[in-house]
Protein backbone atom coordinates (compact mmCIF):
# COMPACT_ATOMS: atom_id res chain seq x y z
CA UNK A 1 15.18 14.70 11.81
CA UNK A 2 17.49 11.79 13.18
CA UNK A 3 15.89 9.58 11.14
CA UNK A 4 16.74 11.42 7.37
CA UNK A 5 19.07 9.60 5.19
CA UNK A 6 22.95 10.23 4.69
CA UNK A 7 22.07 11.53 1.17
CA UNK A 8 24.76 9.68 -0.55
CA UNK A 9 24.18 7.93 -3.94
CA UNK A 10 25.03 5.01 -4.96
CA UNK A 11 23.77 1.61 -5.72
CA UNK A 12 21.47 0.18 -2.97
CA UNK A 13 22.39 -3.21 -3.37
CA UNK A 14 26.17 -2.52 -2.81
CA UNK A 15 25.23 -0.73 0.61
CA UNK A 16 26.37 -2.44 3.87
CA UNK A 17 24.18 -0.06 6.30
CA UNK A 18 20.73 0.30 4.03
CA UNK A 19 17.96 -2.87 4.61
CA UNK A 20 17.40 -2.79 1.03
CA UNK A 21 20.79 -4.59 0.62
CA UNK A 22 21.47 -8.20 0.03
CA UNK A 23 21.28 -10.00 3.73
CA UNK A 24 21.84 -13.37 2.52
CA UNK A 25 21.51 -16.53 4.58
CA UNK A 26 23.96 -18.97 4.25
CA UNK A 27 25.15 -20.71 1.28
CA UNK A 28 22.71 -23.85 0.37
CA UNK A 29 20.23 -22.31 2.24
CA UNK A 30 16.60 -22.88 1.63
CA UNK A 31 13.78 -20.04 2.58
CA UNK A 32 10.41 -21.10 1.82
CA UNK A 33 8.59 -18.95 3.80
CA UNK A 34 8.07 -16.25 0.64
CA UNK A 35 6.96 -18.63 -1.95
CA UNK A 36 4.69 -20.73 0.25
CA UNK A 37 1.67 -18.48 -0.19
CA UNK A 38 2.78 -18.16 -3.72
CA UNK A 39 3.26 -22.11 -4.34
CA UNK A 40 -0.45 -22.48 -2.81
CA UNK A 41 -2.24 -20.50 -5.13
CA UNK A 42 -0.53 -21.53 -8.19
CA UNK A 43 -1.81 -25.37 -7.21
CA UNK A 44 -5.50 -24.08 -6.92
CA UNK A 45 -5.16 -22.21 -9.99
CA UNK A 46 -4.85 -25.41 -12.20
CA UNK A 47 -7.58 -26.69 -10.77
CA UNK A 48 -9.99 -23.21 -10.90
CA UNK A 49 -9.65 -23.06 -14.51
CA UNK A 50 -10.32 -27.28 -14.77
CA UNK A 51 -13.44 -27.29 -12.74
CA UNK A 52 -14.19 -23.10 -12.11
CA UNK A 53 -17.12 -23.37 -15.16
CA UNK A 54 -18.99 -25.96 -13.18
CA UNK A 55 -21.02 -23.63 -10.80
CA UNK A 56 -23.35 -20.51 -11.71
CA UNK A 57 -20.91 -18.64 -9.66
CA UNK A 58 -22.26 -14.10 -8.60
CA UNK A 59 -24.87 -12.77 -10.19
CA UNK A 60 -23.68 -8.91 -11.27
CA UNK A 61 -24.76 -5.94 -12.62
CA UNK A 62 -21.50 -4.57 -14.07
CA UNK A 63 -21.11 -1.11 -15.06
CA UNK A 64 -21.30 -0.92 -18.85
CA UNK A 65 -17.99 0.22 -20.85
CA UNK A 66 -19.82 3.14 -21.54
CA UNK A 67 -20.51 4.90 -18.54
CA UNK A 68 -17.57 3.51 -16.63
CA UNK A 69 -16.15 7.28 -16.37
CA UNK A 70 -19.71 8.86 -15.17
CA UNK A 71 -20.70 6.08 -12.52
CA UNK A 72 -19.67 7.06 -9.12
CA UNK A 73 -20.10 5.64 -5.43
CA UNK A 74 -23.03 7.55 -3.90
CA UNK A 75 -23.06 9.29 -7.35
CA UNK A 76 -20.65 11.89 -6.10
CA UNK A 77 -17.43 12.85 -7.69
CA UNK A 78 -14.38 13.95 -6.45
CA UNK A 79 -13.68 10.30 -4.11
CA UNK A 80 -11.34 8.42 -6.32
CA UNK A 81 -9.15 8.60 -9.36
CA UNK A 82 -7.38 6.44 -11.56
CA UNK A 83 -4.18 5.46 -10.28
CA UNK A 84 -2.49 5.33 -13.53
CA UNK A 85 -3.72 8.18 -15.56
CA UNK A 86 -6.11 11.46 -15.33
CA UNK A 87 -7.68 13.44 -18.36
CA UNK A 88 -7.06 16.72 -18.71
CA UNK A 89 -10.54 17.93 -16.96
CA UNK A 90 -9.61 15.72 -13.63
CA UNK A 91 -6.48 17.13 -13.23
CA UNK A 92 -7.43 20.99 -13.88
CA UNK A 93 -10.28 20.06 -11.04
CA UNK A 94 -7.47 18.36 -8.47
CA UNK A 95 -5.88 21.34 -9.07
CA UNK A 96 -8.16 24.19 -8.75
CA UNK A 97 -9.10 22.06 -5.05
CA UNK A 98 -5.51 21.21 -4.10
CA UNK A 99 -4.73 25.11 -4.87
CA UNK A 100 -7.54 26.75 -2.76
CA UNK A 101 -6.39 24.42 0.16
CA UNK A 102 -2.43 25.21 -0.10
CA UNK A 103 -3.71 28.60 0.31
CA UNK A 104 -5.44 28.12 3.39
CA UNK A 105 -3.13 25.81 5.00
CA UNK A 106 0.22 27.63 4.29
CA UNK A 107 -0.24 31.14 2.52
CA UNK A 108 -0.04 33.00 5.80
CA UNK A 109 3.59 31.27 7.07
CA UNK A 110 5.06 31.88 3.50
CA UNK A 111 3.97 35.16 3.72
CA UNK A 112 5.80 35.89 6.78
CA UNK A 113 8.36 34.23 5.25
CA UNK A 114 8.84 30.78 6.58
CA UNK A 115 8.96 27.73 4.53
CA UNK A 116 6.69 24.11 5.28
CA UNK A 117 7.95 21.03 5.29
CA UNK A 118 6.01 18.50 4.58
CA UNK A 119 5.81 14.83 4.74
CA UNK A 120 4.30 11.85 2.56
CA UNK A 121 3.92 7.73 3.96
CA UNK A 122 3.58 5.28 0.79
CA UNK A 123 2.85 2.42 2.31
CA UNK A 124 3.13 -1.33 0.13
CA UNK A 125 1.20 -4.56 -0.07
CA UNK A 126 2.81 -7.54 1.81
CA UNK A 127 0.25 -9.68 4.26
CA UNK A 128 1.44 -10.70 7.18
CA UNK A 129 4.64 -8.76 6.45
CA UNK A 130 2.74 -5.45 7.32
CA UNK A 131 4.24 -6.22 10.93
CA UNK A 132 7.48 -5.04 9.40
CA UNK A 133 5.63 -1.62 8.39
CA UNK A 134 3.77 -1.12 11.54
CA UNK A 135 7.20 -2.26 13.79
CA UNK A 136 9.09 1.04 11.75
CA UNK A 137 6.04 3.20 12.97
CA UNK A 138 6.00 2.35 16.66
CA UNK A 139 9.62 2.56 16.92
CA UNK A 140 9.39 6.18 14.91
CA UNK A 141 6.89 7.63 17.35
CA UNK A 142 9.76 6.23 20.34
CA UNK A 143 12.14 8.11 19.10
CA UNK A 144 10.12 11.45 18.97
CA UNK A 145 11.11 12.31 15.39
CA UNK A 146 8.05 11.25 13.22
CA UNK A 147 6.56 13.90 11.92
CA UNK A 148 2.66 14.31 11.14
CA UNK A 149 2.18 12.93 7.36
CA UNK A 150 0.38 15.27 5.12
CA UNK A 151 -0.78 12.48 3.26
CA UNK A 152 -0.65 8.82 3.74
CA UNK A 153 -1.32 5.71 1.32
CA UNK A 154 -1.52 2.34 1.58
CA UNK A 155 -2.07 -0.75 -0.74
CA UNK A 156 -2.95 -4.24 0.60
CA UNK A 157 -1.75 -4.91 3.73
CA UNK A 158 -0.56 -1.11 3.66
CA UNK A 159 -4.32 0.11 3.52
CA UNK A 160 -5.02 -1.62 6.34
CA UNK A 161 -2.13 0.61 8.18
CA UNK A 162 -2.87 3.87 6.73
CA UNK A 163 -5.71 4.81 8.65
CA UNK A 164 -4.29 4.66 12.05
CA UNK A 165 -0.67 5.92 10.70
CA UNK A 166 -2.60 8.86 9.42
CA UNK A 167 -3.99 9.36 12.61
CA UNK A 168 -1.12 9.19 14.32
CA UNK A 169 1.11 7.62 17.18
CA UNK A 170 -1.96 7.61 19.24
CA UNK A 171 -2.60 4.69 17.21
CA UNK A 172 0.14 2.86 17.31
CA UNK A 173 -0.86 0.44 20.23
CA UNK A 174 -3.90 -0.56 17.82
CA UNK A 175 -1.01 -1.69 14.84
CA UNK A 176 0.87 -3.28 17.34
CA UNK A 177 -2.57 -5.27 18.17
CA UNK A 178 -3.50 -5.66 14.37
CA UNK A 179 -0.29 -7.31 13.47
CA UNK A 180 0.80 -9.53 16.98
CA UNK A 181 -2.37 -10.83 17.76
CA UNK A 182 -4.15 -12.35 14.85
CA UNK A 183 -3.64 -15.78 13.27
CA UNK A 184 -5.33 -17.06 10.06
CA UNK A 185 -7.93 -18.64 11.62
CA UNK A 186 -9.46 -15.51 13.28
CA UNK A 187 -9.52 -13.78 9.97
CA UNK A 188 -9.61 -16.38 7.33
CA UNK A 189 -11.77 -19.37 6.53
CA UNK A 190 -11.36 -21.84 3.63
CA UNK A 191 -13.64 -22.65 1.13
CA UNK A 192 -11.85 -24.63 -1.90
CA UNK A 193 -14.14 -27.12 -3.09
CA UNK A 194 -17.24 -24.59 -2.93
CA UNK A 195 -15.00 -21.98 -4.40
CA UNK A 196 -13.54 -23.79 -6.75
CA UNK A 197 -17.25 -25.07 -8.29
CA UNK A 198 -19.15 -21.92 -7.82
CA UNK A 199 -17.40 -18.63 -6.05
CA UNK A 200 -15.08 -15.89 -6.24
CA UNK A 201 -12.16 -17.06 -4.07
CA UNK A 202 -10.41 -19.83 -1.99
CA UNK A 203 -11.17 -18.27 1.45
CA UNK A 204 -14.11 -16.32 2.96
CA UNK A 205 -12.76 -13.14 4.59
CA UNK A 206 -16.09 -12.56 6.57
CA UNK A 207 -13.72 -13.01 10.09
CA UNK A 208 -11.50 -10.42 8.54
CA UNK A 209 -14.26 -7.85 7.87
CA UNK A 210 -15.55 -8.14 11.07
CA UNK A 211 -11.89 -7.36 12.43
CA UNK A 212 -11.39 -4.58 10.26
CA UNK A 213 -14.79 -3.23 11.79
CA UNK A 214 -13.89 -3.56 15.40
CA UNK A 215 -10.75 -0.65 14.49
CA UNK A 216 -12.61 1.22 12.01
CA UNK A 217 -15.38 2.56 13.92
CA UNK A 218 -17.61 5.68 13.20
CA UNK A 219 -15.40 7.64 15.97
CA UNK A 220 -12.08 6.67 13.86
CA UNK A 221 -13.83 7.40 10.66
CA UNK A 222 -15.31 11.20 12.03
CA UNK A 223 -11.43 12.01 13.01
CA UNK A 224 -9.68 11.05 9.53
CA UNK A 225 -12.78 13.60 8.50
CA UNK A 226 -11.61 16.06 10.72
CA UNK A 227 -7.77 15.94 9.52
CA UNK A 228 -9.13 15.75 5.93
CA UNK A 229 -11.19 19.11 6.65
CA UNK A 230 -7.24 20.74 7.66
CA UNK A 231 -6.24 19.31 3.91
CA UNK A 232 -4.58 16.52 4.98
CA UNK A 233 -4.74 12.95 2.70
CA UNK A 234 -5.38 9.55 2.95
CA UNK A 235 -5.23 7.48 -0.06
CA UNK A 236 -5.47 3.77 -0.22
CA UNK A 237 -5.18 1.61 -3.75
CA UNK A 238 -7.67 -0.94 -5.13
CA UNK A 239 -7.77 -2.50 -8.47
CA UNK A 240 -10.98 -1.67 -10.69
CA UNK A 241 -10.55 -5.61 -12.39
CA UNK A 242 -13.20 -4.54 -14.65
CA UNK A 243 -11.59 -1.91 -16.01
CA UNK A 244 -7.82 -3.62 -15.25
CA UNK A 245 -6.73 -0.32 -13.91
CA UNK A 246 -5.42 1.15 -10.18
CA UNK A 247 -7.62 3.22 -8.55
CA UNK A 248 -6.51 6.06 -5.38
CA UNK A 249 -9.38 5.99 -2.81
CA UNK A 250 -9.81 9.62 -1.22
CA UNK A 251 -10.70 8.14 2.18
CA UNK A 252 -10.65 11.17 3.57
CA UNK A 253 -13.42 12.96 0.85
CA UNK A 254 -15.49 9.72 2.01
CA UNK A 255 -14.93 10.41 5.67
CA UNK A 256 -16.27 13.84 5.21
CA UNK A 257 -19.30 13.42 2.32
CA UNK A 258 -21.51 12.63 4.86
CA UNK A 259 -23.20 9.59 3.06
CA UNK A 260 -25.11 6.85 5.44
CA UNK A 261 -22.86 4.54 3.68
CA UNK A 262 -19.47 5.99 4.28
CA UNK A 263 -18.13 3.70 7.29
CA UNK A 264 -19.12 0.47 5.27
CA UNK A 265 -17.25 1.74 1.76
CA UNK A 266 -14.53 2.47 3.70
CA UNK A 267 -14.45 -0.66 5.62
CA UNK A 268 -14.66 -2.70 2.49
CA UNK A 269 -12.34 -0.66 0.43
CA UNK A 270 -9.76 -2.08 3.29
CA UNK A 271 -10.78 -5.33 2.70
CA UNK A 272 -11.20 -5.07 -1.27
CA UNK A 273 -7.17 -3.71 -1.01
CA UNK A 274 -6.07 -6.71 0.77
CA UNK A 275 -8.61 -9.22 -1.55
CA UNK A 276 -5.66 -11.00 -3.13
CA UNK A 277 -7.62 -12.59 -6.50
CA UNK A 278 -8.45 -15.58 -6.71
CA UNK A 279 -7.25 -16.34 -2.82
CA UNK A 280 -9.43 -14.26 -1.05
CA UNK A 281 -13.19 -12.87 -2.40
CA UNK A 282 -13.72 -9.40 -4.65
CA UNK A 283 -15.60 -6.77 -3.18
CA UNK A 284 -18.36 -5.54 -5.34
CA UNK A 285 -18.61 -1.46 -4.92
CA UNK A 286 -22.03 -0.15 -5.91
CA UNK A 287 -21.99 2.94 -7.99
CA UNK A 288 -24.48 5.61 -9.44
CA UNK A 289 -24.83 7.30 -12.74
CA UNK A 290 -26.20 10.71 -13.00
CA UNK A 291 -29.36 9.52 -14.11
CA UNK A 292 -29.53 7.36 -11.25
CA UNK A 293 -28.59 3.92 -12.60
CA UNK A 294 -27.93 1.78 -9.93
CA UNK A 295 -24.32 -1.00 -10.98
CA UNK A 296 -21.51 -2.77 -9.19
CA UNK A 297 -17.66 -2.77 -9.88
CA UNK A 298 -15.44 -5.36 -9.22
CA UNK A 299 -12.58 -4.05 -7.00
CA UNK A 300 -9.34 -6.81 -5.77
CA UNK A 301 -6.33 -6.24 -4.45
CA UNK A 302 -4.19 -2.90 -5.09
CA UNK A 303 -1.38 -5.02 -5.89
CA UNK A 304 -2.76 -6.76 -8.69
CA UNK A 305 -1.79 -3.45 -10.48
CA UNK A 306 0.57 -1.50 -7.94
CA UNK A 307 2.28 -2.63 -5.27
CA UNK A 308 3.25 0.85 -3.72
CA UNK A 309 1.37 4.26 -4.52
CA UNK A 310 1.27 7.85 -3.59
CA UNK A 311 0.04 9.80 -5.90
CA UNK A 312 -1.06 9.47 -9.76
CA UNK A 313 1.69 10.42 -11.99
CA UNK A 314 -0.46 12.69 -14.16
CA UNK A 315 -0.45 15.14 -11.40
CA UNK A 316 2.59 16.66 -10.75
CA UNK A 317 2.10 18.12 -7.45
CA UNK A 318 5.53 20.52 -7.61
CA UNK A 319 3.95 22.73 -10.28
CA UNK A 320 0.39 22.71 -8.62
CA UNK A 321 2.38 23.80 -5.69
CA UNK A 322 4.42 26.72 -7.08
CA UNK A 323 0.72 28.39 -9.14
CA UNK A 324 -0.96 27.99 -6.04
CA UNK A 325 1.77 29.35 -3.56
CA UNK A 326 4.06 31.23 -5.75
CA UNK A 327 6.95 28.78 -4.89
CA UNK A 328 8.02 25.46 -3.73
CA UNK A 329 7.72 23.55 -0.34
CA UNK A 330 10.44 21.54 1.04
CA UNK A 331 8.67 17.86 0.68
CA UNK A 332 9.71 14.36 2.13
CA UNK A 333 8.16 11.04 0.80
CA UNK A 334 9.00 7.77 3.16
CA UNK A 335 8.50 4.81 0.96
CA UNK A 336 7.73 1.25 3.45
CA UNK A 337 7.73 -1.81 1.32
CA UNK A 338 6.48 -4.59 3.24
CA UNK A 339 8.57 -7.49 1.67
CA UNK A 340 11.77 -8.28 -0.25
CA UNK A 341 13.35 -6.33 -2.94
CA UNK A 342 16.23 -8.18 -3.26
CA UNK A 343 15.32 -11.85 -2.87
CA UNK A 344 16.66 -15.06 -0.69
CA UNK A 345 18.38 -17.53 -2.65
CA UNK A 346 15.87 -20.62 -2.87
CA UNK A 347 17.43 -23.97 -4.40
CA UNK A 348 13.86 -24.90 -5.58
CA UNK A 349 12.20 -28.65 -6.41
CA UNK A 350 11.16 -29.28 -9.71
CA UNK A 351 7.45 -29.14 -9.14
CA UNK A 352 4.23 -27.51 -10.12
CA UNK A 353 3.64 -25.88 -6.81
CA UNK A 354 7.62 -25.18 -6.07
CA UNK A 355 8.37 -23.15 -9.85
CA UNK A 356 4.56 -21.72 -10.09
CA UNK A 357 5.20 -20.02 -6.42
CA UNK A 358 9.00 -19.11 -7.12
CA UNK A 359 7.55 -17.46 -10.42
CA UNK A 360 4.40 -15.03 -8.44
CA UNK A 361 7.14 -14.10 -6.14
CA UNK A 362 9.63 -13.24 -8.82
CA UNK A 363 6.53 -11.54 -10.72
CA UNK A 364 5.50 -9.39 -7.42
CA UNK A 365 8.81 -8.28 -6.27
CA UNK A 366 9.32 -6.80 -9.84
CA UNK A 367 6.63 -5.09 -9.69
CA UNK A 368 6.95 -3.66 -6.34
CA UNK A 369 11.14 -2.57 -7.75
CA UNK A 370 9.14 -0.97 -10.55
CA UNK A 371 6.50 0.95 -8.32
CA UNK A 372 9.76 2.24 -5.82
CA UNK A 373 11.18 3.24 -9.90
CA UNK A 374 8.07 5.27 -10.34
CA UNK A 375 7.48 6.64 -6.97
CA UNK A 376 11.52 7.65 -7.40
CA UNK A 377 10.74 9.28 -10.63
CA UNK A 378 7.57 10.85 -9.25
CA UNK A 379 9.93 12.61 -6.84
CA UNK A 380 12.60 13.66 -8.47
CA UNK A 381 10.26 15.89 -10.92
CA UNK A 382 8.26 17.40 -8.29
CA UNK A 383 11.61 18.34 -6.02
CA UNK A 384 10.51 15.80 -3.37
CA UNK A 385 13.09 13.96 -1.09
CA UNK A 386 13.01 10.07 -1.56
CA UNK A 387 13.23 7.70 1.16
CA UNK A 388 12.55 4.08 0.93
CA UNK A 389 12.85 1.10 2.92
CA UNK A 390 12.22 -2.97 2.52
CA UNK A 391 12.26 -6.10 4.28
CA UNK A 392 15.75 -7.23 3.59
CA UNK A 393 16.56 -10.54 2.64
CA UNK A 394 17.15 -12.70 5.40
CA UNK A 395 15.27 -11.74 8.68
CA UNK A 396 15.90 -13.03 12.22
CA UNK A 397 12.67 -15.00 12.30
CA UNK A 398 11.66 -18.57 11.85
CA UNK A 399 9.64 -19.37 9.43
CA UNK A 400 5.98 -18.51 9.49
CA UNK A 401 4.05 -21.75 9.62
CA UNK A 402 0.73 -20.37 8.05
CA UNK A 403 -0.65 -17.45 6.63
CA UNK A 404 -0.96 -14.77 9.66
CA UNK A 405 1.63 -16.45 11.91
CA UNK A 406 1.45 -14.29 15.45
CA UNK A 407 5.16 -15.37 16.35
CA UNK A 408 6.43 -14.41 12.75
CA UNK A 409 4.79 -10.92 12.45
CA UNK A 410 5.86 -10.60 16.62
CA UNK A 411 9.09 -11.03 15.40
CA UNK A 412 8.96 -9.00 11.90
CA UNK A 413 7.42 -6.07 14.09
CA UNK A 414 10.27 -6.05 16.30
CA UNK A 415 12.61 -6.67 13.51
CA UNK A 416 11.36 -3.72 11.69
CA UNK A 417 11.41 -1.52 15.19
CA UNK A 418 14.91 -2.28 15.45
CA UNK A 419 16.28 -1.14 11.90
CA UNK A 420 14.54 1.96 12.50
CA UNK A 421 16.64 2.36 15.87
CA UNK A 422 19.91 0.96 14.13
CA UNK A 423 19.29 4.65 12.11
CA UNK A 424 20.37 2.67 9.09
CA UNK A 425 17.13 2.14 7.21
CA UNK A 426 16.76 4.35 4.56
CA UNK A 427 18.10 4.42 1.50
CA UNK A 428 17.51 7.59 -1.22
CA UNK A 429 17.66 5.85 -4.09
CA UNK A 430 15.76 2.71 -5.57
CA UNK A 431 17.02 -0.67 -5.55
CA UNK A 432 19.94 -1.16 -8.01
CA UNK A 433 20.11 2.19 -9.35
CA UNK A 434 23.38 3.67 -9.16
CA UNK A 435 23.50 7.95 -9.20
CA UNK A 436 27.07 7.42 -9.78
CA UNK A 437 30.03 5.16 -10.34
CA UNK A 438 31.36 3.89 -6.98
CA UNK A 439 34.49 5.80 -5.54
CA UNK A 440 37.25 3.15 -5.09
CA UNK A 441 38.83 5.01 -2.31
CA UNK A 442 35.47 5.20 -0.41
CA UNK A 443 34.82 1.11 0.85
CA UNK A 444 31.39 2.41 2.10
């Protein structure tokens, strides 16, 4: 593949060639346009918790402590996990089903003695900075290298891409659309005094929901069932607040179950993965107990507890591979991160709004540096090769003026298009980490 990285180690930050490095703007320099969002919802905040006890706010039914493990959507198991952690009896059942489909897909090339390779798309949170994701993708299918992803998964903004990079470059025109022709207003309305007295959130997302169900139609939703019937994955991340915990979406297992209700979970699971708290509305998922008990969970944002995901570290997919197959495949993961690892210096005012959005930046960029960490870690025990990319530091684009800002993500799609032609945009090692002490005779 053209695309594959150089394979040299080294600390990512001293790279010249890897997007991951430090592309600083000029001294004195001041870049507001990552803490803007931020600075806005640390100003509401103050005034949430001051006035937020004043309305009767959603009436719920939450799922009791003690049936949190048993309650399913549609009362089916097997469409979700934790993100974080499985017990022993969930991972001897991913296994036994991840085994029998192995078998199918690649028993009969190993047995004439050929080896799969296969790749993986972890796709991260990031808003309007998804342009940068779905820019790499177009540009990938240009060059004729991208391969089909076994599995895809997306958080955030990335769930809203990993249905139609799953699918494929066929697709691609529709991310282009997604990302270069929306502004705030068409999916976002505010509501702060209402939602500070008596709701959920800040905005209603009603304009995005109806976007997200002009692409995710029943004909999109029978053809991720079709690739999830050849074994292939789609995963996207929400966060279970009630529980405080990640959760991976089989979106594929929901494609295929047949339920009346499939197309609308999966529509709002999109939207529940982008629901930044407090900012934009939960989504309540209704679940079932055996016994037929009827509750709701409240699902936010995947990024409230993972910026990036691919698959839960209790599963360690090398050793499933090797009792299933009798050996190892040759696996790729391709890590997008749809924002800054290494951040733009800001000389910041001291105000409320100014330190409280510097400080949610600072707090979600370490977290997303810690997901890469674990995704890195993930790889390295199950043999995988590690690829990652990130919105570097300074970008060629103005400032985007609001929210969804159609010239900004025009710009951050090309942007992103053009590192991936530059061939200098991955990097196979996380930010900072350092395999080995730099050569002084090498000045690369």
């Amino acid at each position: 593949m053209k695309q594959s990285p150089s394979g040299k180690a080294g600390a990512v930050q001293n790279s010249k060639r890897c997007s991951l490095c430090t592309n600083v703007s000029a001294p004195g320099d001041v870049s507001p346009r990552r803490s803007r969002a931020s600075a806005w919802l640390t100003t509401v905040v103050a005034l949430v918790l001051t006035l937020g006890g004043c309305g009767t706010g959603i009436l719920r039914n939450p799922v009791p402590e003690a049936l949190a493990a048993s309650a399913q959507p549609f009362g089916r198991d097997g469409l979700r996990d934790w993100g974080d952690s499985l017990d022993l009896a969930d991972v001897e059942q991913r296994v036994a089903e991840r085994q029998a489909i192995l078998q199918a897909q690649f028993g009969a090339e190993i047995a004439a003695g050929r080896t799969p390779r296969l790749s993986y798309l972890a796709l991260s949170g990031g808003g309007q900075w998804g342009a940068f994701g779905a820019g790499i993708l177009d540009a990938w299918s240009r060059s004729g290298t991208r391969p089909e992803f076994q599995g895809v998964a997306g958080v955030s903004t990335g769930a809203i891409i990993a249905p139609f990079a799953f699918l494929g470059p066929d697709y691609d025109a529709t991310l282009r659309e997604i990302y270069t022709q929306y502004s705030t207003a068409d999916l976002l309305e505010t509501t702060l005094f209402s939602g500070i007295v008596s709701g959920a959130a800040l905005t209603d997302t009603s304009r995005l929901r109806q976007v997200i169900a002009r692409y995710v139609t029943p004909e999109l939703l029978e053809a991720i069932a079709v690739e999830h019937r050849k074994g292939r994955i789609l995963h996207i991340g929400t966060t279970n607040l009630d529980a405080g915990r990640p959760v991976i979406w089989d979106i594929g297992a929901i494609a295929d179950s047949g339920e009346p209700g499939a197309l609308e979970l999966v529509r709002e699971l999109i939207r529940a993965s982008a629901a930044i708290p407090v900012a934009f509305p939960p989504i309540f998922v209704q679940v079932q107990t055996p016994d037929g008990r009827v509750f709701d969970e409240m699902h936010v944002d995947g990024g409230a507890s993972s910026q990036v995901t691919f698959v839960s570290p209790a599963l360690p997919i090398g050793e499933l591979t090797r009792r299933a197959l009798g050996r190892d495949l040759d696996r790729d993961v391709y890590v997008i991160v749809n924002n800054n690892l290494v951040p733009p210096y800001q000389t910041l005012r001291p105000r409320v709004a100014s330190i409280g959005g510097a400080a949610v930046s600072s707090l979600i960029r370490g977290s997303a540096i810690g997901d890469v960490y674990r995704l890195h870690a993930i790889a390295q025990r199950d043999g995988i090769g590690f690829h990652v990319t990130a919105v570097p530091a300074a970008v060629p684009c103005p400032d985007p003026v609001e929210e969804f800002d159609r010239a900004f993500m025009q710009c951050l799609f090309d942007f992103g298009a053009s590192l991936f032609d530059s061939g200098e945009l991955w990097s196979d090692t996380p930010p900072f980490f350092a395999a080995r002490l730099p050569d002084p005779q090498d000045p690369s």
